[in-house]
N, C-alpha and C. Protein backbone atom coordinates (compact mmCIF):
# COMPACT_ATOMS: atom_id res chain seq x y z
N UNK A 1 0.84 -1.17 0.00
CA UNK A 1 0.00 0.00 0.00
C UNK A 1 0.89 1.24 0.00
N UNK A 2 0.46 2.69 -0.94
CA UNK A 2 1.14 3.15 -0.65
C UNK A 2 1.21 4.13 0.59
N UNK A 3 2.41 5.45 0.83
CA UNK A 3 2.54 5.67 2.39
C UNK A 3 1.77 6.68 2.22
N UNK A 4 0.54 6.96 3.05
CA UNK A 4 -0.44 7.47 3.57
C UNK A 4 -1.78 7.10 2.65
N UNK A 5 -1.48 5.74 2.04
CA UNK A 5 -2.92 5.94 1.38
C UNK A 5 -4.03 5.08 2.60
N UNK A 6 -3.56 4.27 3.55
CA UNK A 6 -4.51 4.05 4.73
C UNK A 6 -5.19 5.32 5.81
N UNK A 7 -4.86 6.37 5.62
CA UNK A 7 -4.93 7.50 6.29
C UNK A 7 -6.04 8.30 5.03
N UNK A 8 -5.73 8.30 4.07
CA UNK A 8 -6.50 8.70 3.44
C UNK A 8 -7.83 7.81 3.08
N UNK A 9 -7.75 6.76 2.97
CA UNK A 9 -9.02 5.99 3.08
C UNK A 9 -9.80 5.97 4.21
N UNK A 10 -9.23 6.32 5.53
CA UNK A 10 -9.88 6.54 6.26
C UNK A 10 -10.52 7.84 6.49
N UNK A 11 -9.75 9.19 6.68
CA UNK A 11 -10.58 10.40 5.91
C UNK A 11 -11.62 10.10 4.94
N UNK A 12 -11.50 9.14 3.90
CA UNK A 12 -12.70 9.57 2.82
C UNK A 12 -14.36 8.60 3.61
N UNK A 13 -13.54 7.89 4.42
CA UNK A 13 -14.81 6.83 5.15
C UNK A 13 -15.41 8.19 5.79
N UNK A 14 -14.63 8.41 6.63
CA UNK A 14 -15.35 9.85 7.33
C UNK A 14 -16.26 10.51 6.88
N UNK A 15 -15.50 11.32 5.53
CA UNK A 15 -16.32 11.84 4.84
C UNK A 15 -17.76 11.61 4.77
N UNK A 16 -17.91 10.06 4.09
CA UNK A 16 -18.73 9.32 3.87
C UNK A 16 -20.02 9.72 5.19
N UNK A 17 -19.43 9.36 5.90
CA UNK A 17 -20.24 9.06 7.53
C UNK A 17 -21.08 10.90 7.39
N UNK A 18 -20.34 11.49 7.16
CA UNK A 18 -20.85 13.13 7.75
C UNK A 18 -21.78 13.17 6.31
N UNK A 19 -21.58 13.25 5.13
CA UNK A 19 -22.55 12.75 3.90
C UNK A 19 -23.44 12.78 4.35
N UNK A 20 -23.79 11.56 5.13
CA UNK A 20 -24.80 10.43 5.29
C UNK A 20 -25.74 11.27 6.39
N UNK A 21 -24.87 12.00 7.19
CA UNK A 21 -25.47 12.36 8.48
C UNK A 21 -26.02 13.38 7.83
N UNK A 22 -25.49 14.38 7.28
CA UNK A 22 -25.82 15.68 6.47
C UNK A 22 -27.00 15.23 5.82
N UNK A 23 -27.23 14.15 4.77
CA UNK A 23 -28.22 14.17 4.45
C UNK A 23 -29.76 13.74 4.84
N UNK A 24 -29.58 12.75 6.61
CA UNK A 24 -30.44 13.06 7.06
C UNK A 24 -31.08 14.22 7.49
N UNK A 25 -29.85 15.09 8.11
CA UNK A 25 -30.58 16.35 9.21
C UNK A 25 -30.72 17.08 8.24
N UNK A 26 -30.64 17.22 6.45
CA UNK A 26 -31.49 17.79 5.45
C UNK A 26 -32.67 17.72 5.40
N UNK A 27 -33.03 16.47 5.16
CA UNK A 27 -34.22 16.10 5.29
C UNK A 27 -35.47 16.40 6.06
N UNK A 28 -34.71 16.54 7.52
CA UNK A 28 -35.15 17.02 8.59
C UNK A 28 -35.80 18.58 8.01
N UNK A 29 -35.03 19.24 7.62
CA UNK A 29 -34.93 20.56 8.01
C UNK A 29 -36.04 20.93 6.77
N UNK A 30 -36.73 22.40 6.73
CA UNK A 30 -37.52 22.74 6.09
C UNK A 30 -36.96 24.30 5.88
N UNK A 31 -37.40 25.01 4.56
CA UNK A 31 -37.83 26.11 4.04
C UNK A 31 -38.63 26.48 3.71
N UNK A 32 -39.47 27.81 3.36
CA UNK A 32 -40.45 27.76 2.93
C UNK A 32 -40.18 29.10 1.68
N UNK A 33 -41.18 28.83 0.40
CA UNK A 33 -41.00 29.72 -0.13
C UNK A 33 -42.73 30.36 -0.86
N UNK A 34 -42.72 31.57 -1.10
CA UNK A 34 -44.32 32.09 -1.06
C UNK A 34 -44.45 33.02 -2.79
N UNK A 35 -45.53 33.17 -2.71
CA UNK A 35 -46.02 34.14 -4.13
C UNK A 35 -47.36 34.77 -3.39
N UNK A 36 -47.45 35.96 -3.94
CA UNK A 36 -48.77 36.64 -4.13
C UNK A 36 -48.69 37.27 -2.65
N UNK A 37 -47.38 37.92 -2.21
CA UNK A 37 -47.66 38.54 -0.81
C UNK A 37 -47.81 37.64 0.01
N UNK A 38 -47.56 36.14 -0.16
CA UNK A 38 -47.60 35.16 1.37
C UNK A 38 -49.24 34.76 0.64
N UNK A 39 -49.96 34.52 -0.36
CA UNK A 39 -51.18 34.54 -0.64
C UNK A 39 -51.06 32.92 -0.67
N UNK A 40 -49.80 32.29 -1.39
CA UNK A 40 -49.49 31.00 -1.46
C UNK A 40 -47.99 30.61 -1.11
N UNK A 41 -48.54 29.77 -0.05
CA UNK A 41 -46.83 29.18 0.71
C UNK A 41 -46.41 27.81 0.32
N UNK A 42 -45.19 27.28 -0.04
CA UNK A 42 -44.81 26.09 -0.02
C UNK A 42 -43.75 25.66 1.18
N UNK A 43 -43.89 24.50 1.47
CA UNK A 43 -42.39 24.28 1.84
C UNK A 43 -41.89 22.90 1.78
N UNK A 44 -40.97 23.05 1.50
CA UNK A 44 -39.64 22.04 0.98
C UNK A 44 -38.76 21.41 2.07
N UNK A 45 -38.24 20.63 2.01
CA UNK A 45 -37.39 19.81 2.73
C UNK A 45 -36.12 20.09 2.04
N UNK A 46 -34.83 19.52 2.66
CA UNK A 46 -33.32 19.44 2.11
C UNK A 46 -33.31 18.26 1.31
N UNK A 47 -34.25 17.19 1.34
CA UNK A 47 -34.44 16.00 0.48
C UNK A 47 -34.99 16.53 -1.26
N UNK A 48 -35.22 17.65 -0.89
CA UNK A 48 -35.71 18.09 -2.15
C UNK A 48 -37.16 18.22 -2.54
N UNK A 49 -38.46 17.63 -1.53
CA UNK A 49 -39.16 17.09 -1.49
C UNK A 49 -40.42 18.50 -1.11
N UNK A 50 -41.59 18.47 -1.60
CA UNK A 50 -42.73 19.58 -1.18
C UNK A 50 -43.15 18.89 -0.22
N UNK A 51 -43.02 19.34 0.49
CA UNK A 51 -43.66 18.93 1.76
C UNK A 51 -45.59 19.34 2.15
N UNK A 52 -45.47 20.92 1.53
CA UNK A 52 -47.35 20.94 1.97
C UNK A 52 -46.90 22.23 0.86
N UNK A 53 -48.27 22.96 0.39
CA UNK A 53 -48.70 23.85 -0.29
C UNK A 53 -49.82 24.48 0.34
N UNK A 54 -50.04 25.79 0.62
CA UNK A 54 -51.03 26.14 1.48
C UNK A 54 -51.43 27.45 0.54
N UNK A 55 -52.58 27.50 0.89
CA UNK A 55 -53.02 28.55 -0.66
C UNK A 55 -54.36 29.50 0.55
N UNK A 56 -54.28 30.40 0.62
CA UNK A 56 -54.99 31.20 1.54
C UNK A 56 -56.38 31.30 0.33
N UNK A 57 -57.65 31.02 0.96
CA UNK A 57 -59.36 30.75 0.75
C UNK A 57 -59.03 32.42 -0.71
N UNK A 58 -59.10 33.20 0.15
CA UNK A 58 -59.22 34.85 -0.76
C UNK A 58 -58.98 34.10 -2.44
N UNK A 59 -57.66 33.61 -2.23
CA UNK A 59 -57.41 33.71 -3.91
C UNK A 59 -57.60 32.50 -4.97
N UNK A 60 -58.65 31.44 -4.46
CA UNK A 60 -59.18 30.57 -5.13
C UNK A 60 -61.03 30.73 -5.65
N UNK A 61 -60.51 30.99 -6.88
CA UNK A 61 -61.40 31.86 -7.86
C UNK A 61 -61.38 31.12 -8.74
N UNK A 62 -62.33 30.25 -9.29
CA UNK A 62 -62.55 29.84 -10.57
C UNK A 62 -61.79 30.65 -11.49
N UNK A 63 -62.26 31.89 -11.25
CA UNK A 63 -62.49 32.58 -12.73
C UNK A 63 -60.65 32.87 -12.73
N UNK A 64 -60.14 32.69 -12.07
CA UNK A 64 -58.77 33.19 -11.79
C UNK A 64 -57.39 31.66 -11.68
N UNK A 65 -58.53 30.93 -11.79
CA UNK A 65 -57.50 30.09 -12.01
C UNK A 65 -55.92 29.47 -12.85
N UNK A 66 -55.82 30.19 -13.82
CA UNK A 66 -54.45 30.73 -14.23
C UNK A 66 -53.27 31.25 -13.08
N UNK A 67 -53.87 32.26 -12.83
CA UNK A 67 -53.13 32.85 -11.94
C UNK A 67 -52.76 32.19 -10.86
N UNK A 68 -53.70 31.56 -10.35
CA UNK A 68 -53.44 30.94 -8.61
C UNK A 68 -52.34 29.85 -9.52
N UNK A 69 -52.56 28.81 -10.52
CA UNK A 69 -51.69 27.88 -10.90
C UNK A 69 -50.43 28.74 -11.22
N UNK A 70 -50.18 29.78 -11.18
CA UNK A 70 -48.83 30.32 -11.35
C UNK A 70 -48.00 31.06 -9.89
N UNK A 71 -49.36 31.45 -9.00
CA UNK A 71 -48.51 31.48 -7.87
C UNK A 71 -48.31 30.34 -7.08
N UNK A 72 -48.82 29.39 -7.41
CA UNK A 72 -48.18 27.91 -6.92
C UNK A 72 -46.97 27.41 -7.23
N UNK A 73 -46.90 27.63 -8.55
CA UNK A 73 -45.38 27.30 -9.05
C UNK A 73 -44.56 28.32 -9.04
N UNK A 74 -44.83 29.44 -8.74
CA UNK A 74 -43.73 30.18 -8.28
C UNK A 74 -43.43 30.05 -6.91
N UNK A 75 -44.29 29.76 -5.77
CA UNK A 75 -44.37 29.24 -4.85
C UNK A 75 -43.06 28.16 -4.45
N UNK A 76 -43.86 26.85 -5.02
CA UNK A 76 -43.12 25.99 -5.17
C UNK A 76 -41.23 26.24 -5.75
N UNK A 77 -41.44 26.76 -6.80
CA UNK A 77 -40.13 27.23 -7.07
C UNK A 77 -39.13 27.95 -6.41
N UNK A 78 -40.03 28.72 -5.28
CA UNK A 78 -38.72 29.82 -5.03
C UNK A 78 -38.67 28.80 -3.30
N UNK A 79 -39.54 27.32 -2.80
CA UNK A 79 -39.08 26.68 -2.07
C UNK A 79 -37.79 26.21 -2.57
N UNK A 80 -38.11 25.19 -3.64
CA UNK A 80 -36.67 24.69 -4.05
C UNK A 80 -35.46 25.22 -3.93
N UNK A 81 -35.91 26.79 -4.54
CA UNK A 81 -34.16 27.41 -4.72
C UNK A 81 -33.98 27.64 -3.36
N UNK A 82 -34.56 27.90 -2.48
CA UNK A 82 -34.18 27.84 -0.93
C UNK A 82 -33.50 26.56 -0.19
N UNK A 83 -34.07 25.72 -0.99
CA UNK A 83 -33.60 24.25 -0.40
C UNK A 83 -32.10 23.95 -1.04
N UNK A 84 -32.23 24.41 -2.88
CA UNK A 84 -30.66 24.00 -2.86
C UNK A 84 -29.98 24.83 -2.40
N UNK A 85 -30.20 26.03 -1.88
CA UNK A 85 -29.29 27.19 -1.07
C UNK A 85 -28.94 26.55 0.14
N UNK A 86 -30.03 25.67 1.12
CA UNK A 86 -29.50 25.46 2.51
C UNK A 86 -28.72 24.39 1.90
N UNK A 87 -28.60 23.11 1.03
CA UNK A 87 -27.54 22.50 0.73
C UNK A 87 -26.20 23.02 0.53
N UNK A 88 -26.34 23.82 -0.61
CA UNK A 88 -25.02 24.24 -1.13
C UNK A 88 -24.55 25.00 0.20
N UNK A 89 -25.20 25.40 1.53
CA UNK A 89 -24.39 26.11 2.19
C UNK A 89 -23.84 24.93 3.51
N UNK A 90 -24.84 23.89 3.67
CA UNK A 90 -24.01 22.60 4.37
C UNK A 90 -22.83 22.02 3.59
N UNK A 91 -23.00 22.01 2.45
CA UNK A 91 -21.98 21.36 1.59
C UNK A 91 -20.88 22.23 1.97
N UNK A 92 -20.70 23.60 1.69
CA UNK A 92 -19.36 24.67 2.02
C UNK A 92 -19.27 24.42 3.15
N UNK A 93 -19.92 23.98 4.56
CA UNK A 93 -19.46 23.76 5.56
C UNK A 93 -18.88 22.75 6.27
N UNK A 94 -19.25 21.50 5.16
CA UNK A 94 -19.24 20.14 5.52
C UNK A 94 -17.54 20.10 4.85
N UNK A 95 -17.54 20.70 3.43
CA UNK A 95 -16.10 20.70 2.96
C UNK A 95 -15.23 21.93 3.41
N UNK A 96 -15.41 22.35 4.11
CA UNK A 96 -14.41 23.61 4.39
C UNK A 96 -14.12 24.88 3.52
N UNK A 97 -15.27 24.17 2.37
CA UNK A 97 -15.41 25.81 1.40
C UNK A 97 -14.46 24.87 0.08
N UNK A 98 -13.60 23.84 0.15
CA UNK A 98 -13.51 23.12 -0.72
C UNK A 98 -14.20 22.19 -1.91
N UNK A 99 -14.64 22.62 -2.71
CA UNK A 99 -15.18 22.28 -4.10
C UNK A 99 -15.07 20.75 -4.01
N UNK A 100 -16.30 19.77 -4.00
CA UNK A 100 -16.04 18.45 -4.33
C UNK A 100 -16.61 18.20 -5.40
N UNK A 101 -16.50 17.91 -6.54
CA UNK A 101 -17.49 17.58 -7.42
C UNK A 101 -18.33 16.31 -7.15
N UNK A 102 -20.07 16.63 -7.58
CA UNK A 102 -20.92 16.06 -7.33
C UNK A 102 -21.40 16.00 -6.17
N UNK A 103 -20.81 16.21 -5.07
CA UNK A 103 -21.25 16.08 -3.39
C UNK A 103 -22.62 16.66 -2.91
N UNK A 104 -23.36 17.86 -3.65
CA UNK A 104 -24.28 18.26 -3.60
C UNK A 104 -25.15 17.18 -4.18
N UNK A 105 -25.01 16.80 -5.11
CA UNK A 105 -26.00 15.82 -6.03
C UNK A 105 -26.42 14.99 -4.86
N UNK A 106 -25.35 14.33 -4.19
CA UNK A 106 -25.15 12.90 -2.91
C UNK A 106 -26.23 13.87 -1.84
N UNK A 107 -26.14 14.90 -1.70
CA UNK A 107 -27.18 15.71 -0.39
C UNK A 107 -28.51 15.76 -1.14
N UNK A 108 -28.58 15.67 -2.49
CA UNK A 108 -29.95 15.78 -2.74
C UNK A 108 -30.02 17.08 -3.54
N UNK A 109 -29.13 17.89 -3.66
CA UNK A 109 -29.31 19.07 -4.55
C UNK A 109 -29.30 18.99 -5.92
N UNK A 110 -29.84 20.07 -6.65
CA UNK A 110 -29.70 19.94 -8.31
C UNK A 110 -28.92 21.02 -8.74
């Protein structure tokens, strides 16, 4: 073997382990993101996942239904980008601000 590659296999197990842990207490964790003045809320998990959609009575209108389907997905959307934000900022903390390629993907980010 060569000299320090047992030292380094063990660092990358590590790694591994905090990964793993990271991507539970993602999961755990929630954001939320809104449209229409807070009219429609989503929120997201670090798994990547919608968790609930909550749409306040006022702005469900037949006649308006376009609209509400667009503050949902903007809704929804600006959860996500919140969610890969709290990743990408465990990831800089988990690596020391060191660039791993793909490591976000492994937390669940896009």
């Amino acid at each position: 073997m060569f000299p320090g590659m047992e030292e380094l296999m063990r660092q990358a197990q590590q790694m591994g382990q905090r990964v793993t842990q990271l991507k539970e207490e993602l999961a755990r964790r929630t954001v939320t993101g809104s449209a229409g003045g807070g009219m429609v809320t989503a929120i997201a998990n670090g798994a990547m996942q919608i968790l609930s959609v909550e749409i306040e009575p006022e702005v469900i209108d037949p006649a308006e239904a376009e609209m509400l389907t667009d503050l949902v997905v903007a809704a929804v959307n600006q959860a996500l980008a919140a969610a890969r934000e709290m990743i990408a900022e465990e990831t800089r903390k988990l690596t020391g601000g060191m660039p791993i390629p793909g490591i976000e993907t492994l937390l669940g980010g896009i």
